[in-house]
Protein backbone atom coordinates (compact mmCIF):
# COMPACT_ATOMS: atom_id res chain seq x y z
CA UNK A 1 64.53 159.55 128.42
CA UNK A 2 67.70 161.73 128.73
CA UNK A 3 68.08 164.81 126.03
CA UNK A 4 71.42 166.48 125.07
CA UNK A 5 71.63 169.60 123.34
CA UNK A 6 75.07 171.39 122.58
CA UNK A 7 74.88 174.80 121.44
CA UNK A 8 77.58 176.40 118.99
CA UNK A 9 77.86 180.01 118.30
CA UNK A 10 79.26 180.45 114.71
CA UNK A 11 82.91 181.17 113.81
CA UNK A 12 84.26 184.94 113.69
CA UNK A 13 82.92 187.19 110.90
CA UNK A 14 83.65 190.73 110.35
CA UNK A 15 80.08 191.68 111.84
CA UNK A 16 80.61 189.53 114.73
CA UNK A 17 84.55 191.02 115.43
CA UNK A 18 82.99 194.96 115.25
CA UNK A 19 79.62 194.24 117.26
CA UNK A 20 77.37 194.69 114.32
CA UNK A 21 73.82 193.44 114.49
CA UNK A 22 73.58 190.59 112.50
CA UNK A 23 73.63 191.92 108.50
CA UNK A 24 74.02 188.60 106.77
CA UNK A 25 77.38 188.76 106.94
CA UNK A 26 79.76 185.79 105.63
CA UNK A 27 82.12 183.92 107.76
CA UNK A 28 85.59 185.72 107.35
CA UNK A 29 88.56 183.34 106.08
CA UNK A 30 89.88 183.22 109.54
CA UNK A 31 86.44 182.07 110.73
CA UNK A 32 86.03 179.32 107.67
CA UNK A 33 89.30 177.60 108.70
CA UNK A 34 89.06 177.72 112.42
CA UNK A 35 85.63 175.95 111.79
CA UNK A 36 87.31 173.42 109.36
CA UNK A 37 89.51 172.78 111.59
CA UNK A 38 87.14 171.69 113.97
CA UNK A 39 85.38 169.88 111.94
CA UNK A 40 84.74 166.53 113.29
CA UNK A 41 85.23 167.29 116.79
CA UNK A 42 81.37 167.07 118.24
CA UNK A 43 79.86 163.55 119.38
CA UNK A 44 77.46 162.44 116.95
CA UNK A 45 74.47 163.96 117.18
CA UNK A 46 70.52 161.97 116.32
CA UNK A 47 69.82 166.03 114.64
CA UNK A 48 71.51 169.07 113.84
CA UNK A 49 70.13 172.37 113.40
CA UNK A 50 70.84 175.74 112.78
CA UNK A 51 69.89 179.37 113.20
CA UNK A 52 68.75 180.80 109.86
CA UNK A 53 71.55 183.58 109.51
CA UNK A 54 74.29 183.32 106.95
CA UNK A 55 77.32 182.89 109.42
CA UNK A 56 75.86 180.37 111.56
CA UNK A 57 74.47 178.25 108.35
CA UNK A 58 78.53 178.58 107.01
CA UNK A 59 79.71 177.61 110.13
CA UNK A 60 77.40 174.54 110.40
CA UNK A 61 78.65 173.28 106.55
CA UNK A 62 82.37 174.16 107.48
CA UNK A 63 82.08 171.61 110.46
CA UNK A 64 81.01 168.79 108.16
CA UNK A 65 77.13 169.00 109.73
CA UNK A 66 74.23 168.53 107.72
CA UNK A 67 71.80 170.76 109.40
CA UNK A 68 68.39 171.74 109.45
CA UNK A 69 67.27 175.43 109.96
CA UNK A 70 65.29 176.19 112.95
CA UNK A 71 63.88 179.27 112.44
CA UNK A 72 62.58 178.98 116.66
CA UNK A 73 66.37 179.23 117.25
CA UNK A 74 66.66 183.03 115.13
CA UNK A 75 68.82 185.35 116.57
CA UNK A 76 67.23 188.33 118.27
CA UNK A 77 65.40 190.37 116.02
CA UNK A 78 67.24 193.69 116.22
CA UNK A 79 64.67 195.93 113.80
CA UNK A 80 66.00 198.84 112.21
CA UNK A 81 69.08 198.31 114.04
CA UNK A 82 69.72 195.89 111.64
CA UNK A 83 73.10 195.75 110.35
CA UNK A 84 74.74 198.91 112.33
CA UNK A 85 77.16 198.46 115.37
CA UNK A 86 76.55 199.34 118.64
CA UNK A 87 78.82 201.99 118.68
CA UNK A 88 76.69 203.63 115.45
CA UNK A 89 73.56 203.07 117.00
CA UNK A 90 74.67 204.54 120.30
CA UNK A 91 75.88 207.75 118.59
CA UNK A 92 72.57 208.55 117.20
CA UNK A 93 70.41 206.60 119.73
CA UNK A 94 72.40 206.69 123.16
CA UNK A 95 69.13 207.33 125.52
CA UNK A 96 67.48 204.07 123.59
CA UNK A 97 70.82 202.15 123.59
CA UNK A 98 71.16 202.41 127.30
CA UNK A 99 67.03 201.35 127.68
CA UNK A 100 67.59 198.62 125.57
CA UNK A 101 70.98 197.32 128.25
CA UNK A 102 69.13 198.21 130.85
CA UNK A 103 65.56 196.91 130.54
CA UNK A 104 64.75 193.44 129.31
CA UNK A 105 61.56 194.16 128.10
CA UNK A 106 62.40 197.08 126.35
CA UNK A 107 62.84 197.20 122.33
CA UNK A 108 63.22 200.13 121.25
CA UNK A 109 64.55 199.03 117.48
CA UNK A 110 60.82 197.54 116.93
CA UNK A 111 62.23 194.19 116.81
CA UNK A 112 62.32 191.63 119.75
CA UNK A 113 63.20 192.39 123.72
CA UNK A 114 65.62 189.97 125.20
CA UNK A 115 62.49 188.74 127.84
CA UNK A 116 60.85 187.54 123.94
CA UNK A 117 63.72 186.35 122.93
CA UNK A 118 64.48 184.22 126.67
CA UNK A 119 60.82 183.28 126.26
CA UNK A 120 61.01 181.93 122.92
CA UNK A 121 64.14 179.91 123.65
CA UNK A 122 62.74 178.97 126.97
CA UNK A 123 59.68 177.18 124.27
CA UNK A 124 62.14 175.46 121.97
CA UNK A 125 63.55 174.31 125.09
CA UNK A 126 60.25 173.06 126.16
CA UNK A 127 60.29 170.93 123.01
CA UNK A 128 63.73 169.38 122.98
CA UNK A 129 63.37 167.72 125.71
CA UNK A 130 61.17 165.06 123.94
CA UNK A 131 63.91 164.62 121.53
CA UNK A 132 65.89 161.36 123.28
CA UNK A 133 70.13 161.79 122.42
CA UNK A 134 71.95 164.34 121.53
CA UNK A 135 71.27 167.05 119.35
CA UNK A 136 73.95 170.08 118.03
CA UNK A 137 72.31 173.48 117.36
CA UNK A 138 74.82 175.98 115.46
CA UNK A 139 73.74 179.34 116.47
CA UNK A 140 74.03 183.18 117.31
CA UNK A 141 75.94 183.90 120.64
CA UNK A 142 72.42 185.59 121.79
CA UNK A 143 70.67 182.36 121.50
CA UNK A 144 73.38 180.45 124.05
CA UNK A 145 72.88 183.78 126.61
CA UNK A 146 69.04 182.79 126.42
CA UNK A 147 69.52 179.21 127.15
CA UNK A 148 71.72 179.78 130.14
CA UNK A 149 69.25 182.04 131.58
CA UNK A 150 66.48 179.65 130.83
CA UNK A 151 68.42 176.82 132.56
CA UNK A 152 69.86 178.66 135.92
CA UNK A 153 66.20 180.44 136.45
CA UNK A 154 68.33 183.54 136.34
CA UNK A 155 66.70 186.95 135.81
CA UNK A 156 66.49 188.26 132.15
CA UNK A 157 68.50 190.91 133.54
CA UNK A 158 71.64 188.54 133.73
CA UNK A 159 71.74 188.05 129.54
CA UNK A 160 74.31 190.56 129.25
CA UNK A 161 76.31 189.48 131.69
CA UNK A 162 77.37 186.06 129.41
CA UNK A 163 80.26 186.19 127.15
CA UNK A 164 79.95 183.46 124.33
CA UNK A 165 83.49 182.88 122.41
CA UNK A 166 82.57 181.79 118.70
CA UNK A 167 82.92 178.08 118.05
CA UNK A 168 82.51 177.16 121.86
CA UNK A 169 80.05 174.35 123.02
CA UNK A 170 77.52 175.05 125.75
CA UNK A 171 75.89 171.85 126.67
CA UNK A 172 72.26 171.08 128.33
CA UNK A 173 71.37 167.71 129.24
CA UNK A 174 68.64 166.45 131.27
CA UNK A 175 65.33 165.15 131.66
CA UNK A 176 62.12 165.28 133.54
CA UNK A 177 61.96 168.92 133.17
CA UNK A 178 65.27 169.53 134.63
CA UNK A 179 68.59 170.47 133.06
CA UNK A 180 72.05 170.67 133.39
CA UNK A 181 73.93 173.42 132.04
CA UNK A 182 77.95 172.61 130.79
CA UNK A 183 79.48 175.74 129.97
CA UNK A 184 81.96 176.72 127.09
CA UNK A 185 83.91 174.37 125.86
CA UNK A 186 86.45 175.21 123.29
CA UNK A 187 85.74 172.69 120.18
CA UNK A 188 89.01 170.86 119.90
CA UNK A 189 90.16 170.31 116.60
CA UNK A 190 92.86 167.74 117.96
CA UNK A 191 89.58 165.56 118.90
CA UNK A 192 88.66 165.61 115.02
């Protein structure tokens, strides 16, 4: 039995474009038509789910998909960070900031550590492979970072080191227990 799972961070929002943790934020009109515009432009898919925030649900309706929230596929839970940018948080908190880049395990919001966050993913991950065909997943960028880790055995450590455009596909396939990893594709509205 061979799985497929394509990953889609959502479309650009104004949280997303000034590195604010995740406050519920809408898509932006930029983001809304650049995902209609796409619409149509993933294979078929036997299931289609999506992270539970706001932009990635929007994104998900905005490319035609009629998904199902996953709350195992959250984005990381960033506690009383919540809804500030970096650049706030790291004016008032620059000792914890620089823990939090620089340790894996830390968490010094009081919400989730990337290594619970790469763990959790790493379960879900466990579990799609006993779905047979392909499956599309809209969510955060963090979630994509987690799964490549997952995949490449890399070290937690490497997380930050991903850049994940909005509206790209990362692609797993595989089966057995092994994966493949495909690597940000641009969705391609011309294919809709």
């Amino acid at each position: 039995m061979t799985s497929r799972v394509s990953f889609v961070p959502p479309a650009m929002n104004t949280s997303l474009r000034l590195a604010r943790f995740d406050d519920g934020c809408s898509l932006d009109a930029g983001g809304e038509a650049r995902a209609r515009a796409a619409a149509g432009s993933l294979r078929p898919a036997v299931r289609v789910l999506v992270s539970p925030s706001a932009r990635c649900r929007e994104t998900a309706a905005a490319l035609g998909l009629d998904a199902v929230g996953e709350e195992r596929l959250a984005g990381l839970d960033m506690g009383r960070w919540r809804g500030l940018t970096l650049d706030e948080v790291g004016a008032a908190e620059p000792q914890e900031v620089g823990r939090w880049l620089a340790d894996p395990d830390a968490a010094p919001h009081g919400g989730e550590s990337v290594t619970d966050l790469c763990a959790r993913v790493g379960r879900w991950l466990d579990t799609a492979r006993e779905t047979e065909g392909h499956t599309i997943a809209v969510v955060e960028p963090e979630i994509v970072r987690a799964v490549v880790v997952r995949v490449l055995g890399a070290p937690t450590a490497a997380f930050w080191r991903l850049d994940v455009p909005p509206l790209s596909v990362t692609s797993v396939s595989g089966r057995d227990g092994r994966w493949n990893l495909r690597l940000g594709q641009p969705l391609d509205p011309a294919a809709a």
